[in-house]
PDB file of N, CA and C in Angstrom:
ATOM      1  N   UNK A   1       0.993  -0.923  23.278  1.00  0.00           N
ATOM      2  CA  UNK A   1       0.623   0.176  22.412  1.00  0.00           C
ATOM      3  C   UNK A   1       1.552   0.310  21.197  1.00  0.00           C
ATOM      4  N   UNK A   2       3.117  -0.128  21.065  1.00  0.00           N
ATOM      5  CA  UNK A   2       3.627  -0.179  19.974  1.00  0.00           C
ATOM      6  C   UNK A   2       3.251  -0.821  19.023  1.00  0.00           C
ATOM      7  N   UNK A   3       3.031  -2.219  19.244  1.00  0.00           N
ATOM      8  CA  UNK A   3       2.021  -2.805  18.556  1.00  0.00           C
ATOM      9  C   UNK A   3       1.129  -2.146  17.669  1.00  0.00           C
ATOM     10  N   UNK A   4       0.374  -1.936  18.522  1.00  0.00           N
ATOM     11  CA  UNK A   4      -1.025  -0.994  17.616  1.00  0.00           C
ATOM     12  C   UNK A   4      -0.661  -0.122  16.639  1.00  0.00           C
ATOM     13  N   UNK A   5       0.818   0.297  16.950  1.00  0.00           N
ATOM     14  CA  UNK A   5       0.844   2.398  16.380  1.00  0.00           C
ATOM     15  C   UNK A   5       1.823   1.449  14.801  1.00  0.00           C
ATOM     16  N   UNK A   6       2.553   0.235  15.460  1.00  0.00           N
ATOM     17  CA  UNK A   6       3.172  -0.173  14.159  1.00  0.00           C
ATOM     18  C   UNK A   6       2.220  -1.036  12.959  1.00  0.00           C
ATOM     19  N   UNK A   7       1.018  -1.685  13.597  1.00  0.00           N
ATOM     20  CA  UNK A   7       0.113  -2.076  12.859  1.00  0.00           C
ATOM     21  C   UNK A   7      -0.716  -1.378  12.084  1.00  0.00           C
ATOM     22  N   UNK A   8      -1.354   0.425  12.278  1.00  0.00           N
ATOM     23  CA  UNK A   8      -1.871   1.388  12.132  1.00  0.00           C
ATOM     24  C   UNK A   8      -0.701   2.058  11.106  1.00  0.00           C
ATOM     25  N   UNK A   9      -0.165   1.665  11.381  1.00  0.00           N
ATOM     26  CA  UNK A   9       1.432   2.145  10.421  1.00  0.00           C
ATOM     27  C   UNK A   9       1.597   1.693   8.805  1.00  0.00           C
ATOM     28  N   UNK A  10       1.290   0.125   9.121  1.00  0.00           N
ATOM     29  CA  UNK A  10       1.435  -0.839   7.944  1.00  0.00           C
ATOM     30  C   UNK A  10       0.363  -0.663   7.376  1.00  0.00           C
ATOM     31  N   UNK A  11      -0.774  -0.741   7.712  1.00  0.00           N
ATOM     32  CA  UNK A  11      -2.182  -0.111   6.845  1.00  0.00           C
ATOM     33  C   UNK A  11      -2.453   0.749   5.805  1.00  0.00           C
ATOM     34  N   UNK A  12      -1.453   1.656   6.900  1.00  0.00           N
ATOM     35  CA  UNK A  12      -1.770   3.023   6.516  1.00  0.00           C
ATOM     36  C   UNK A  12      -0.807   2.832   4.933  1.00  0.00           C
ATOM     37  N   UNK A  13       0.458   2.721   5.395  1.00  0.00           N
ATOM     38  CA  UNK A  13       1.313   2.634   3.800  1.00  0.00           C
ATOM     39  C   UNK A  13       0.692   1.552   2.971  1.00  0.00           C
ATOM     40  N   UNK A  14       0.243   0.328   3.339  1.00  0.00           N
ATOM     41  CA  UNK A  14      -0.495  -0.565   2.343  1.00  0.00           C
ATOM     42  C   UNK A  14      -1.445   0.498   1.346  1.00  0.00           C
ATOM     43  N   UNK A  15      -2.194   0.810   2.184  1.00  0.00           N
ATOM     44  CA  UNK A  15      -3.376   2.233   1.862  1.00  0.00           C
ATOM     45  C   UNK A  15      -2.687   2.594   0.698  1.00  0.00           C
ATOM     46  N   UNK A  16      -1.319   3.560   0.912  1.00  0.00           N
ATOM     47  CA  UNK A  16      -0.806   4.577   0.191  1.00  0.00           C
ATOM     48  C   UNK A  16      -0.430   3.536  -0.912  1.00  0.00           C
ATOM     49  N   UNK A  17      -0.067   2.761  -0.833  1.00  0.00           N
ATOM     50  CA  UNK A  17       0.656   1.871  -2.107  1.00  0.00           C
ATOM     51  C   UNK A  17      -0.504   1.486  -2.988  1.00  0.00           C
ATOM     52  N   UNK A  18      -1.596   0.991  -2.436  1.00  0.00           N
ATOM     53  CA  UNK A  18      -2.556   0.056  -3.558  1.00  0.00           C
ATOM     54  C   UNK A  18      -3.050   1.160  -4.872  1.00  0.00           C
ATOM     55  N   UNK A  19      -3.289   2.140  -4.864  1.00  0.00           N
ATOM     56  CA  UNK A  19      -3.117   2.949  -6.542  1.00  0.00           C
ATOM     57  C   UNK A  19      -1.796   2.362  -7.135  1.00  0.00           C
ATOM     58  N   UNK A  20      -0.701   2.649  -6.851  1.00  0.00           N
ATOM     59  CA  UNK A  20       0.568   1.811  -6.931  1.00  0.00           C
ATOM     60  C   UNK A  20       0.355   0.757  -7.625  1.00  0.00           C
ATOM     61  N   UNK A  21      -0.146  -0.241  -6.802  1.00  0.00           N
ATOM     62  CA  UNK A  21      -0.502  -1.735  -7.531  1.00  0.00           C
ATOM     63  C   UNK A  21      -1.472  -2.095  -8.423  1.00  0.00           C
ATOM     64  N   UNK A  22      -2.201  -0.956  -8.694  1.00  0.00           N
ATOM     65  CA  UNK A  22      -3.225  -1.557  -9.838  1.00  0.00           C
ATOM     66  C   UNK A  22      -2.289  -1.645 -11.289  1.00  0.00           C
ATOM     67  N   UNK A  23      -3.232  -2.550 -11.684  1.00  0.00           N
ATOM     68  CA  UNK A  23      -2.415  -2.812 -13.501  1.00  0.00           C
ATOM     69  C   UNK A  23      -2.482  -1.652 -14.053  1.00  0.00           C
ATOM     70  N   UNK A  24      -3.738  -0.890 -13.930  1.00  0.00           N
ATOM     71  CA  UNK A  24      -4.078  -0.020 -15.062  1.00  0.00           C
ATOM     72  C   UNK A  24      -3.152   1.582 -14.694  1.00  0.00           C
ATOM     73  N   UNK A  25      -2.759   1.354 -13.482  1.00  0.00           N
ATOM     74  CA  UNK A  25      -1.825   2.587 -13.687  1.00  0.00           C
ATOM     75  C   UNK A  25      -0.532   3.032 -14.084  1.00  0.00           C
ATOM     76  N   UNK A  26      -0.301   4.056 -14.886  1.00  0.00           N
ATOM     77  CA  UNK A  26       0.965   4.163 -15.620  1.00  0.00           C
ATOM     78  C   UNK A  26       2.259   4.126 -14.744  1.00  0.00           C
ATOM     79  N   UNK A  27       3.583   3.643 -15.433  1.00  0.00           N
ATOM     80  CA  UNK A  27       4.451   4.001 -14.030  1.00  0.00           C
ATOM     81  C   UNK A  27       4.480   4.933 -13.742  1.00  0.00           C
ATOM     82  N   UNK A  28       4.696   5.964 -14.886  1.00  0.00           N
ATOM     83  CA  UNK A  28       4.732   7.426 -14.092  1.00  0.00           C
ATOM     84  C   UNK A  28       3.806   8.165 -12.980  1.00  0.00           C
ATOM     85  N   UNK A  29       3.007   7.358 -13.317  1.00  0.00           N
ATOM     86  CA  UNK A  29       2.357   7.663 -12.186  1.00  0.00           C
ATOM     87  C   UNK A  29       2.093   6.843 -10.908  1.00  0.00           C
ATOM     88  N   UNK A  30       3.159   5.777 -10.770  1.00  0.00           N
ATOM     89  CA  UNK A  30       2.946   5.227  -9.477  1.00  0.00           C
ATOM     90  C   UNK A  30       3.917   5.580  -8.566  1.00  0.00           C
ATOM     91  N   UNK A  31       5.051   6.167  -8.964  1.00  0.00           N
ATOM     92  CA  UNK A  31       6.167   6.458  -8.028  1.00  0.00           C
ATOM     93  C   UNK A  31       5.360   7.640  -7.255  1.00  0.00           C
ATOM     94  N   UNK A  32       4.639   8.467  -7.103  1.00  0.00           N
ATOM     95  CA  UNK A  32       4.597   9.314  -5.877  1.00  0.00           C
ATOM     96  C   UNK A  32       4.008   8.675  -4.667  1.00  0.00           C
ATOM     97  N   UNK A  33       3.072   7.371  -4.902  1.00  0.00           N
ATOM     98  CA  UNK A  33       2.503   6.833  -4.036  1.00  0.00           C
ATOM     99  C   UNK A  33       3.482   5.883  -3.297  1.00  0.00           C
ATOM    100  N   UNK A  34       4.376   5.417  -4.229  1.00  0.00           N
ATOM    101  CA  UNK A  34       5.590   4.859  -3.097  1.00  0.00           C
ATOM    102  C   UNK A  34       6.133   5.629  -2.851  1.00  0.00           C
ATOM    103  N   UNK A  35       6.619   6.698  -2.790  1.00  0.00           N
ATOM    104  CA  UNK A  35       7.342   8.291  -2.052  1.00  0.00           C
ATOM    105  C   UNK A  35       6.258   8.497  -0.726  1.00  0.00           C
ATOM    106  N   UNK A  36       5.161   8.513  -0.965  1.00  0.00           N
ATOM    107  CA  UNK A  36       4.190   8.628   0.163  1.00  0.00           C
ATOM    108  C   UNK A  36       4.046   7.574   1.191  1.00  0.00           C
ATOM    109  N   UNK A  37       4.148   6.428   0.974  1.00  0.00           N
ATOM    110  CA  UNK A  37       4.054   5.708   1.509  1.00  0.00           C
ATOM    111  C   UNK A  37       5.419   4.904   2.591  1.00  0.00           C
ATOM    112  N   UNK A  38       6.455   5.340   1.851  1.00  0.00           N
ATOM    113  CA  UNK A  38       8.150   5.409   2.024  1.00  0.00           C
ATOM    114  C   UNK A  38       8.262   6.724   2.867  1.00  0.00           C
ATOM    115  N   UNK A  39       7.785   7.414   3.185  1.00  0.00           N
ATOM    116  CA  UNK A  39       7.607   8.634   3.618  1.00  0.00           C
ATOM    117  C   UNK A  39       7.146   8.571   4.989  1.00  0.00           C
ATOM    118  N   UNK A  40       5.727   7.988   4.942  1.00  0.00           N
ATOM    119  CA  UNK A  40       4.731   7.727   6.063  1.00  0.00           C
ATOM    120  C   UNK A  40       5.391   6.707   7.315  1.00  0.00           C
ATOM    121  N   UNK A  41       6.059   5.708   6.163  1.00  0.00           N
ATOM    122  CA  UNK A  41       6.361   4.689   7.568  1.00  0.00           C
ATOM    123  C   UNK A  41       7.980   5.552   8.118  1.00  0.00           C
ATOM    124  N   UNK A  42       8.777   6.006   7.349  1.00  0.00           N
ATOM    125  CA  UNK A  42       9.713   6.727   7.985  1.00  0.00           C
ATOM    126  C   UNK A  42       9.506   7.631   8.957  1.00  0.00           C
ATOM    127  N   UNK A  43       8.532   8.596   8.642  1.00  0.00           N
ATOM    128  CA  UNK A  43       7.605   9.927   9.765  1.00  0.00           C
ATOM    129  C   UNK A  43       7.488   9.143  11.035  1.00  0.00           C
ATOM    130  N   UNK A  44       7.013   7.458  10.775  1.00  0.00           N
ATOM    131  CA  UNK A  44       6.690   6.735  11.974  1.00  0.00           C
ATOM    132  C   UNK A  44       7.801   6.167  12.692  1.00  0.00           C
ATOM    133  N   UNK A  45       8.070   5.231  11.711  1.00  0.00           N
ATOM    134  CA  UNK A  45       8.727   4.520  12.035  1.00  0.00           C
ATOM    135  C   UNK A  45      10.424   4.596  12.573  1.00  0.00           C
ATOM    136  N   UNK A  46      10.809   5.253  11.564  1.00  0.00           N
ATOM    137  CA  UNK A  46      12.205   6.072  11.739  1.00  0.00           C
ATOM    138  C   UNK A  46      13.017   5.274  10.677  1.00  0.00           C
ATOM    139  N   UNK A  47      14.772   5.002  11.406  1.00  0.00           N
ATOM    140  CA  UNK A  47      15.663   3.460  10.932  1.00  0.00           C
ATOM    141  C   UNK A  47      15.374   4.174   9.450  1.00  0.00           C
ATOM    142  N   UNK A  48      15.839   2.645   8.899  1.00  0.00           N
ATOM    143  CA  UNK A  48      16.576   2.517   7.728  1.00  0.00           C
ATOM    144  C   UNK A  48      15.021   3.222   6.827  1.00  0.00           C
ATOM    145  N   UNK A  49      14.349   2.879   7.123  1.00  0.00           N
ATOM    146  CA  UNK A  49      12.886   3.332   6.693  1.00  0.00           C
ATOM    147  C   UNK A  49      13.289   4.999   6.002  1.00  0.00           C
ATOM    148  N   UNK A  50      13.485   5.885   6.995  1.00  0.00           N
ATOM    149  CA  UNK A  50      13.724   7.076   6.867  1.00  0.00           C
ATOM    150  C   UNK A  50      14.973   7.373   5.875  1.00  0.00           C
ATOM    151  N   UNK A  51      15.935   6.760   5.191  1.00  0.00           N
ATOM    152  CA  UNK A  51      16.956   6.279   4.390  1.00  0.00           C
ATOM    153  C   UNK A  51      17.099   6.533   3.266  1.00  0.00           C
ATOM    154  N   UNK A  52      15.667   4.987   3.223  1.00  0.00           N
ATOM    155  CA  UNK A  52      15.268   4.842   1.941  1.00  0.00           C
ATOM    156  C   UNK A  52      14.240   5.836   1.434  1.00  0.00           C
ATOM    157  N   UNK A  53      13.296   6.455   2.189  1.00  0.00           N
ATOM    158  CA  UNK A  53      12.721   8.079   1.399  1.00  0.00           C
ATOM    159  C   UNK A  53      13.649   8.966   1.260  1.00  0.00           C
ATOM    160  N   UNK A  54      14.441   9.217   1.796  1.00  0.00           N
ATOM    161  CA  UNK A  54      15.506  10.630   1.677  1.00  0.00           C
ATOM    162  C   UNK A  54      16.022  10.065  -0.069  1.00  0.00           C
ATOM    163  N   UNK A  55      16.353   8.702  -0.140  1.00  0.00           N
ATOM    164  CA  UNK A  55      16.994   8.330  -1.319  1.00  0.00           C
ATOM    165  C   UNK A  55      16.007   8.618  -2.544  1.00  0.00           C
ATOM    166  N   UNK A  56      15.508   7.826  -1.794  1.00  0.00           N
ATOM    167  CA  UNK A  56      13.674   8.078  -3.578  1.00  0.00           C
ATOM    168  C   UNK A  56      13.296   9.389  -3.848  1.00  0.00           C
ATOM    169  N   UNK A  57      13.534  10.224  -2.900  1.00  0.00           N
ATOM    170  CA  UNK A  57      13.471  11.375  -3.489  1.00  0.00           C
ATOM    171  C   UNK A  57      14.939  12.028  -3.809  1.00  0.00           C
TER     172      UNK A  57
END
């Protein structure tokens, strides 16, 4: 079952990132979706994960 909850995990932030990765979006407007997504796998995941959101924000 860890498996699953860490695979359901990676999706999920892929998810949050791809606005992020399009060309056409400004930077300013891509940093909240890596805050969200830096966010999500920390909520999950924990570790250094949880670190690096406390920092980005």
């Amino acid at each position: 079952m860890p498996l699953l909850h860490t695979v359901g995990v990676s999706v999920g932030c892929v998810l949050a990132l791809a606005p992020a990765l399009l060309p056409s979006v400004r930077p300013t407007r891509r940093w909240p979706h890596v805050v969200m997504a830096l966010g999500m796998a920390a909520g999950h995941l924990g570790g250094l994960l949880a670190f690096m959101a406390a920092l980005s924000l």
